[in-house]
PDB file of N, CA and C in Angstrom:
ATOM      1  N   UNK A   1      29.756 -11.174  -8.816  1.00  0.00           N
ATOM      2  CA  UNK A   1      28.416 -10.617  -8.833  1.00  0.00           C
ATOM      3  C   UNK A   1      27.490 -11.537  -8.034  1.00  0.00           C
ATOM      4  N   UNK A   2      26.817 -10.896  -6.898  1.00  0.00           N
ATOM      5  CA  UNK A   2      25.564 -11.451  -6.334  1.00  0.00           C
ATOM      6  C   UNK A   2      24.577 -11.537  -6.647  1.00  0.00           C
ATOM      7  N   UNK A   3      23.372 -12.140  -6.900  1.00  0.00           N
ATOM      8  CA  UNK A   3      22.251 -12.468  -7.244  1.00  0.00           C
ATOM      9  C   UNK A   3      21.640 -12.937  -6.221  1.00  0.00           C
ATOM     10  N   UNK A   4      20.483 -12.419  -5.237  1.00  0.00           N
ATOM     11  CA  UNK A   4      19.532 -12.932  -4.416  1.00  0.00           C
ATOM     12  C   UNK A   4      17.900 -13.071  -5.377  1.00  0.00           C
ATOM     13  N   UNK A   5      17.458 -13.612  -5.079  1.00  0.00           N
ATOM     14  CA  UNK A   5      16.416 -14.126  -5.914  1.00  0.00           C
ATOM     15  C   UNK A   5      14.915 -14.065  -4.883  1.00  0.00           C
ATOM     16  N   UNK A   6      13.897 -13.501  -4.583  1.00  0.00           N
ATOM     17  CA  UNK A   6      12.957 -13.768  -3.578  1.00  0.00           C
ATOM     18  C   UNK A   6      11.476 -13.899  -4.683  1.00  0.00           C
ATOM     19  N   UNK A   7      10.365 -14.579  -4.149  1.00  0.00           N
ATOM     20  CA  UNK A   7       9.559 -14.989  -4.312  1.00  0.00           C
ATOM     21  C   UNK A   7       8.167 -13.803  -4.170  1.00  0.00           C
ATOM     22  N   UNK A   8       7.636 -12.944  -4.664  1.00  0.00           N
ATOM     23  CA  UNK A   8       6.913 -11.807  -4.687  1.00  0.00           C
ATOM     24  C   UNK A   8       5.338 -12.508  -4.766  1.00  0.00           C
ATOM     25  N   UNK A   9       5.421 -13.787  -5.605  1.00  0.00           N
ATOM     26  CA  UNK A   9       3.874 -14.078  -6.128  1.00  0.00           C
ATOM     27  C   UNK A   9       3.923 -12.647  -7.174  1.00  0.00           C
ATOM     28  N   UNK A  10       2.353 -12.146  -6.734  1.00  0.00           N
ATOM     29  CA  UNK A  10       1.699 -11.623  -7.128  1.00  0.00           C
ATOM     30  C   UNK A  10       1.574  -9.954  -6.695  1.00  0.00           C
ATOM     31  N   UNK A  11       2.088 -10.028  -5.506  1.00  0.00           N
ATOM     32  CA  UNK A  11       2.667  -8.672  -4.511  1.00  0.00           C
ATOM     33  C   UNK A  11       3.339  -7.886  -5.176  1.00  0.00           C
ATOM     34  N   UNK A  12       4.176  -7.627  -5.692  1.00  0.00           N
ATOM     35  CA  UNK A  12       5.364  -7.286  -6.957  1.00  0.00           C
ATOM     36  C   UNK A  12       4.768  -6.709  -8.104  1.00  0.00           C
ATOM     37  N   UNK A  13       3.387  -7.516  -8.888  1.00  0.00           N
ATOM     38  CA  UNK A  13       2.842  -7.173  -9.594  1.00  0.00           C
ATOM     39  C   UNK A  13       1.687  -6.223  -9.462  1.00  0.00           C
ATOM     40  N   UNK A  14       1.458  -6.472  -8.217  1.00  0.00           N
ATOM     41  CA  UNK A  14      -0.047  -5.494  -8.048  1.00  0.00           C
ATOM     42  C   UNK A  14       0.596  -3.984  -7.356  1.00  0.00           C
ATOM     43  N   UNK A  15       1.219  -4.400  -6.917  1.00  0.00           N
ATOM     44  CA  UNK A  15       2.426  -2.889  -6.242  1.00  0.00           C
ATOM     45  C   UNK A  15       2.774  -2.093  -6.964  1.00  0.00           C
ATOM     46  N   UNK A  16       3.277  -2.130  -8.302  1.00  0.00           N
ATOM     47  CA  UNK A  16       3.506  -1.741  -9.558  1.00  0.00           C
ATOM     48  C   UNK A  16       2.911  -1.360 -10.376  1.00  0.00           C
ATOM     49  N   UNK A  17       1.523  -1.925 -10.379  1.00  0.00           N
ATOM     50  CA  UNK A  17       0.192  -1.494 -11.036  1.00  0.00           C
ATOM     51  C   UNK A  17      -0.502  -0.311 -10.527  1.00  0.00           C
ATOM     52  N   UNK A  18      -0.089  -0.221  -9.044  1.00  0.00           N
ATOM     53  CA  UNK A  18      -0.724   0.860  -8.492  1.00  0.00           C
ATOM     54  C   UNK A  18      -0.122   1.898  -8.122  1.00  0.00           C
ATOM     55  N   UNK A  19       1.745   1.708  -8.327  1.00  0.00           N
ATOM     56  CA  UNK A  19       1.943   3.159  -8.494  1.00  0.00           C
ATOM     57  C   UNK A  19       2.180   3.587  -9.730  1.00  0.00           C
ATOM     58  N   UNK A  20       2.096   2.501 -10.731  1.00  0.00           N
ATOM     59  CA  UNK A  20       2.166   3.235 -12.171  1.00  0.00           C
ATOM     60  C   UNK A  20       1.073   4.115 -12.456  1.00  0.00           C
ATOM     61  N   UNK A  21      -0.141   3.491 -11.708  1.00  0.00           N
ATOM     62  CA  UNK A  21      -1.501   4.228 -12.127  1.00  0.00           C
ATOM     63  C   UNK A  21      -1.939   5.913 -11.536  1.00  0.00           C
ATOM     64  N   UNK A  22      -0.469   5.503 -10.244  1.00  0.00           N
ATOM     65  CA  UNK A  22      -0.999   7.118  -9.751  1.00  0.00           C
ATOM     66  C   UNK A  22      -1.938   6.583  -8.361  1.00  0.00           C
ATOM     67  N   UNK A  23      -2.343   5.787  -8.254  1.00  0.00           N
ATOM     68  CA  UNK A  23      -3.898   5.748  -7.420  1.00  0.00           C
ATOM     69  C   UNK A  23      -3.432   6.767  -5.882  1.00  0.00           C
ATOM     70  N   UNK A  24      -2.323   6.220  -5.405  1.00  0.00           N
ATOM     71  CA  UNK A  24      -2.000   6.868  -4.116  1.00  0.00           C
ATOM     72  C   UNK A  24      -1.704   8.008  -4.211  1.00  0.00           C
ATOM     73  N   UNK A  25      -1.060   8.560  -5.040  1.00  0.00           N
ATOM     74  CA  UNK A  25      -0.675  10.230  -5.229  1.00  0.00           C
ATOM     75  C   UNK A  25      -2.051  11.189  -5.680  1.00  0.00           C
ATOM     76  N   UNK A  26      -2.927  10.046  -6.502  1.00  0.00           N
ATOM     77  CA  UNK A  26      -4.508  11.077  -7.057  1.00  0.00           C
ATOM     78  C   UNK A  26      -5.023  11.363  -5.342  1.00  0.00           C
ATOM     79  N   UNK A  27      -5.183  10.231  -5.009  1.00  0.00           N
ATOM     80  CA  UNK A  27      -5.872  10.397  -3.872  1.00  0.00           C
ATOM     81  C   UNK A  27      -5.062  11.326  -2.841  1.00  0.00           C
ATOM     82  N   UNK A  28      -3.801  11.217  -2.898  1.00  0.00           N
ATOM     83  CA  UNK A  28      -3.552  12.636  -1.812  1.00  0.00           C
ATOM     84  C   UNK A  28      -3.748  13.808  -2.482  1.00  0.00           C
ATOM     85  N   UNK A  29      -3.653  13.964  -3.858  1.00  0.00           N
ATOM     86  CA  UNK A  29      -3.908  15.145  -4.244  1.00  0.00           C
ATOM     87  C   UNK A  29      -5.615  16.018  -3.701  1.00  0.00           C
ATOM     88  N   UNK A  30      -6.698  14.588  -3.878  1.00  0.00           N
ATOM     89  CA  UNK A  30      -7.980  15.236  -3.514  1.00  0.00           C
ATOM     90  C   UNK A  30      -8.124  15.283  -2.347  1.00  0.00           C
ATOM     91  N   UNK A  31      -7.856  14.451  -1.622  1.00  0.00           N
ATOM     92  CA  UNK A  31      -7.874  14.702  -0.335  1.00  0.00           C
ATOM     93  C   UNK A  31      -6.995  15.505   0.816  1.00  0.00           C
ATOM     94  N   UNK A  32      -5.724  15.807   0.211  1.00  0.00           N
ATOM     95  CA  UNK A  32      -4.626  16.771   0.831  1.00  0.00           C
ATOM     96  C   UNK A  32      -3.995  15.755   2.108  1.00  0.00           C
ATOM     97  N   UNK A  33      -3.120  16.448   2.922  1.00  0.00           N
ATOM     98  CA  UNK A  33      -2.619  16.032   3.729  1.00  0.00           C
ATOM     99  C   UNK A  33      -2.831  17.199   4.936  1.00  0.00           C
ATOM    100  N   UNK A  34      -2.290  16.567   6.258  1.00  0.00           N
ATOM    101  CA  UNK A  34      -2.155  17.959   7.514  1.00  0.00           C
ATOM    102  C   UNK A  34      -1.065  16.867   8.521  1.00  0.00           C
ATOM    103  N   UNK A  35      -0.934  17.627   8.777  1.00  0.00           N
ATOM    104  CA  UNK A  35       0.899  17.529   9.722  1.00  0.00           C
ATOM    105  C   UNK A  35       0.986  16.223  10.582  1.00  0.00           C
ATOM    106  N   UNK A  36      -0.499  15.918  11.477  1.00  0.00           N
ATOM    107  CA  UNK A  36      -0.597  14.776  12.121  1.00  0.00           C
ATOM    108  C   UNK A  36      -0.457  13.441  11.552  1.00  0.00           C
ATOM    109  N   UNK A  37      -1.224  13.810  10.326  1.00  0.00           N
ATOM    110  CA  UNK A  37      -1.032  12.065   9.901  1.00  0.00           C
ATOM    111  C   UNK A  37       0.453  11.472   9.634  1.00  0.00           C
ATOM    112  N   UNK A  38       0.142   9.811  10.445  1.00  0.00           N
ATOM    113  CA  UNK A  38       1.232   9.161  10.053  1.00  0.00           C
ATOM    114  C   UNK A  38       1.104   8.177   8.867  1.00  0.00           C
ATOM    115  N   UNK A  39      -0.036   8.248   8.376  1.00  0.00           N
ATOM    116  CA  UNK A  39      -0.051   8.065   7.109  1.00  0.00           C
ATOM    117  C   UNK A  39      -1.702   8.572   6.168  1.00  0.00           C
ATOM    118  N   UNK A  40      -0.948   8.481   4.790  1.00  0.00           N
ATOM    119  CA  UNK A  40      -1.386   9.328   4.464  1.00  0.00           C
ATOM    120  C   UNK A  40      -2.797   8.500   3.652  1.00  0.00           C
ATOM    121  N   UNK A  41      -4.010   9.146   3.303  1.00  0.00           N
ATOM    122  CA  UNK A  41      -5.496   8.691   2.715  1.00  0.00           C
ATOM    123  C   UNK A  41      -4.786   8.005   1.484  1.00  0.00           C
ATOM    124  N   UNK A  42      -4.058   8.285   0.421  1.00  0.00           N
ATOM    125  CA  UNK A  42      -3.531   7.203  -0.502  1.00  0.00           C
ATOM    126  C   UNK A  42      -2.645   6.189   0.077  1.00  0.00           C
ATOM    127  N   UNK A  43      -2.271   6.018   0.869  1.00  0.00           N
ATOM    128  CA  UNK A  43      -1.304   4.558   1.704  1.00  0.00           C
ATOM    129  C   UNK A  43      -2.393   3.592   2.514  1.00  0.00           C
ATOM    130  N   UNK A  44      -3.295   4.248   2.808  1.00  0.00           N
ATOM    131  CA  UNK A  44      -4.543   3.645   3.452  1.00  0.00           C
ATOM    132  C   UNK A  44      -5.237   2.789   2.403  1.00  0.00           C
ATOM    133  N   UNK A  45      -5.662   3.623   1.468  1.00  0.00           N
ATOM    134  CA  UNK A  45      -6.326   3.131   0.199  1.00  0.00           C
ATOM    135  C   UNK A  45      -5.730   1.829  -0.628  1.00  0.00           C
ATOM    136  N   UNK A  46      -3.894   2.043  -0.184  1.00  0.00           N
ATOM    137  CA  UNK A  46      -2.655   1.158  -1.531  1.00  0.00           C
ATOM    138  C   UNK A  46      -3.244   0.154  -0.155  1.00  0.00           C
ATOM    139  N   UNK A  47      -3.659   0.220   1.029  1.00  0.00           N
ATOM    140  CA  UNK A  47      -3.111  -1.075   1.716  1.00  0.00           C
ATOM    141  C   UNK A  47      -4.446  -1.658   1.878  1.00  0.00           C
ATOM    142  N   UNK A  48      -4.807  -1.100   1.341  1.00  0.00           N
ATOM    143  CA  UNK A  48      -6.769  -1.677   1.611  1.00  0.00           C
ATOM    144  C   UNK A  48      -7.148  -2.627   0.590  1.00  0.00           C
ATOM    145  N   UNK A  49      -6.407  -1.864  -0.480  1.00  0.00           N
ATOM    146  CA  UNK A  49      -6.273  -2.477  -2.305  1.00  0.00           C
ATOM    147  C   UNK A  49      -5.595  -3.678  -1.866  1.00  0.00           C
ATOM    148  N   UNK A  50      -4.282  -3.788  -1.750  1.00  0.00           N
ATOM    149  CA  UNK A  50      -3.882  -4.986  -1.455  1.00  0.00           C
ATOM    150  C   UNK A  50      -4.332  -6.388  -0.353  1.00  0.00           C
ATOM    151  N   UNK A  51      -4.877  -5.888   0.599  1.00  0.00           N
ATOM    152  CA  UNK A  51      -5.204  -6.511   1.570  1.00  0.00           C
ATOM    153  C   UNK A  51      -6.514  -6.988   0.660  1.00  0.00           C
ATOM    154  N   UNK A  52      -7.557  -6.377  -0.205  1.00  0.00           N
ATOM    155  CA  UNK A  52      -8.457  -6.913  -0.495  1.00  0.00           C
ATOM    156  C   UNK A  52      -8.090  -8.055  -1.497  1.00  0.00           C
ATOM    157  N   UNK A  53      -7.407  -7.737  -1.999  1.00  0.00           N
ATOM    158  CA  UNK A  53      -6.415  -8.751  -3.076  1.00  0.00           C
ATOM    159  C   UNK A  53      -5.839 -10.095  -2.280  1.00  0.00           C
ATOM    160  N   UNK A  54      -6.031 -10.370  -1.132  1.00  0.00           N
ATOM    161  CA  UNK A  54      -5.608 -11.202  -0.656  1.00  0.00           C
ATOM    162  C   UNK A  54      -4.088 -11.284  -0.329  1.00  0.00           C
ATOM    163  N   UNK A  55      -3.218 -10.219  -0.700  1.00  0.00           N
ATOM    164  CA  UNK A  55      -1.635  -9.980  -0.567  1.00  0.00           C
ATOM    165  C   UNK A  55      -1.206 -10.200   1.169  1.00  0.00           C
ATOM    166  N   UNK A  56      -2.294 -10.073   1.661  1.00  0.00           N
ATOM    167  CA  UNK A  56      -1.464 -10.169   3.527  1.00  0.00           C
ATOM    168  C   UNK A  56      -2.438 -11.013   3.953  1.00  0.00           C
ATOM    169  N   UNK A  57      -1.974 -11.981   5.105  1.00  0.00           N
ATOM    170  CA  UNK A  57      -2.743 -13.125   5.554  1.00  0.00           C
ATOM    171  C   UNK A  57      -3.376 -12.469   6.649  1.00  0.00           C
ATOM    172  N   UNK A  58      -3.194 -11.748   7.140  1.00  0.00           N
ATOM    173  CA  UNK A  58      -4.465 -11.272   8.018  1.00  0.00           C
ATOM    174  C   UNK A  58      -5.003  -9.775   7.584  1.00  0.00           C
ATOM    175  N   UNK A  59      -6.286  -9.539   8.218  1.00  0.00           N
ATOM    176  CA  UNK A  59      -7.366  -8.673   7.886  1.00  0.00           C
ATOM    177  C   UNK A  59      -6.642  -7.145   8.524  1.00  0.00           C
ATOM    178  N   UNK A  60      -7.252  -6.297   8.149  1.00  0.00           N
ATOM    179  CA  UNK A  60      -6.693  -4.823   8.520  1.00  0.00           C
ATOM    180  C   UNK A  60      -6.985  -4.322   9.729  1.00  0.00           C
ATOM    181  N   UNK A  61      -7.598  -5.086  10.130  1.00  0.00           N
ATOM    182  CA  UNK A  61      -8.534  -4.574  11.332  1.00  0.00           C
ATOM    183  C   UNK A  61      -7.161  -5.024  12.876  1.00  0.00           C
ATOM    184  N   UNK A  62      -6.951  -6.367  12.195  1.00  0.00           N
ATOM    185  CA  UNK A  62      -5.679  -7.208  13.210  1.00  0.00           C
ATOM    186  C   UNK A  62      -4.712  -6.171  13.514  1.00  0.00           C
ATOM    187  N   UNK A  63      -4.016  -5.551  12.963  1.00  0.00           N
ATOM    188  CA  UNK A  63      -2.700  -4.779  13.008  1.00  0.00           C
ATOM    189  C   UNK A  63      -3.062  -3.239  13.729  1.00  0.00           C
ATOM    190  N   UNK A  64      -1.871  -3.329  14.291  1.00  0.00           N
ATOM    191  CA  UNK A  64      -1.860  -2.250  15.061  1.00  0.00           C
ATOM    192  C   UNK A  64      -1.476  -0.934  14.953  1.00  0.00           C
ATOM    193  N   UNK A  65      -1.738   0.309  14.965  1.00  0.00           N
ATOM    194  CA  UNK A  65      -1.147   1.630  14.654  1.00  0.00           C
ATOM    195  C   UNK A  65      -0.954   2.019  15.882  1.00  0.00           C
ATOM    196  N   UNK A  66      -0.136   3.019  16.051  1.00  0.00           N
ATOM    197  CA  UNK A  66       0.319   3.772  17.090  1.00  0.00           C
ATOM    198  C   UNK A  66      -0.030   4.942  16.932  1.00  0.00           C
ATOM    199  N   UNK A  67      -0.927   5.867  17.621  1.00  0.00           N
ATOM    200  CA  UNK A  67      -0.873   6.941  17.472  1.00  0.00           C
ATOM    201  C   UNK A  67       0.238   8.048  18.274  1.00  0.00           C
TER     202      UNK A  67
END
């Protein structure tokens, strides 16, 4: 039996909190979806949540999307 072991912090815990709560699925529910997006108004929201949480070392603005 293998056992790998990795280091989450706090990432692990807040990830878990927020899909237990629903937050990303409420929010697509009110807001809906349409065919273009590559992602969706609750994945925006889970990564905004986290990023404000301090979970990623750089700001949201840095990273790049592709349309």
């Amino acid at each position: 039996m293998s056992v790998e072991v990795s280091n989450l912090d706090h990432l692990g815990l807040m990830a878990g909190i927020i899909d237990e709560i629903g937050i990303e699925k409420t929010i697509n529910q009110l807001l809906g979806t349409q065919s273009p997006e590559k992602l969706t108004g609750g994945q925006v929201v889970t990564g905004m949540l986290l990023n404000g949480m301090g979970l990623v070392s750089s700001p949201l603005y840095l990273f790049s999307m592709k349309i």
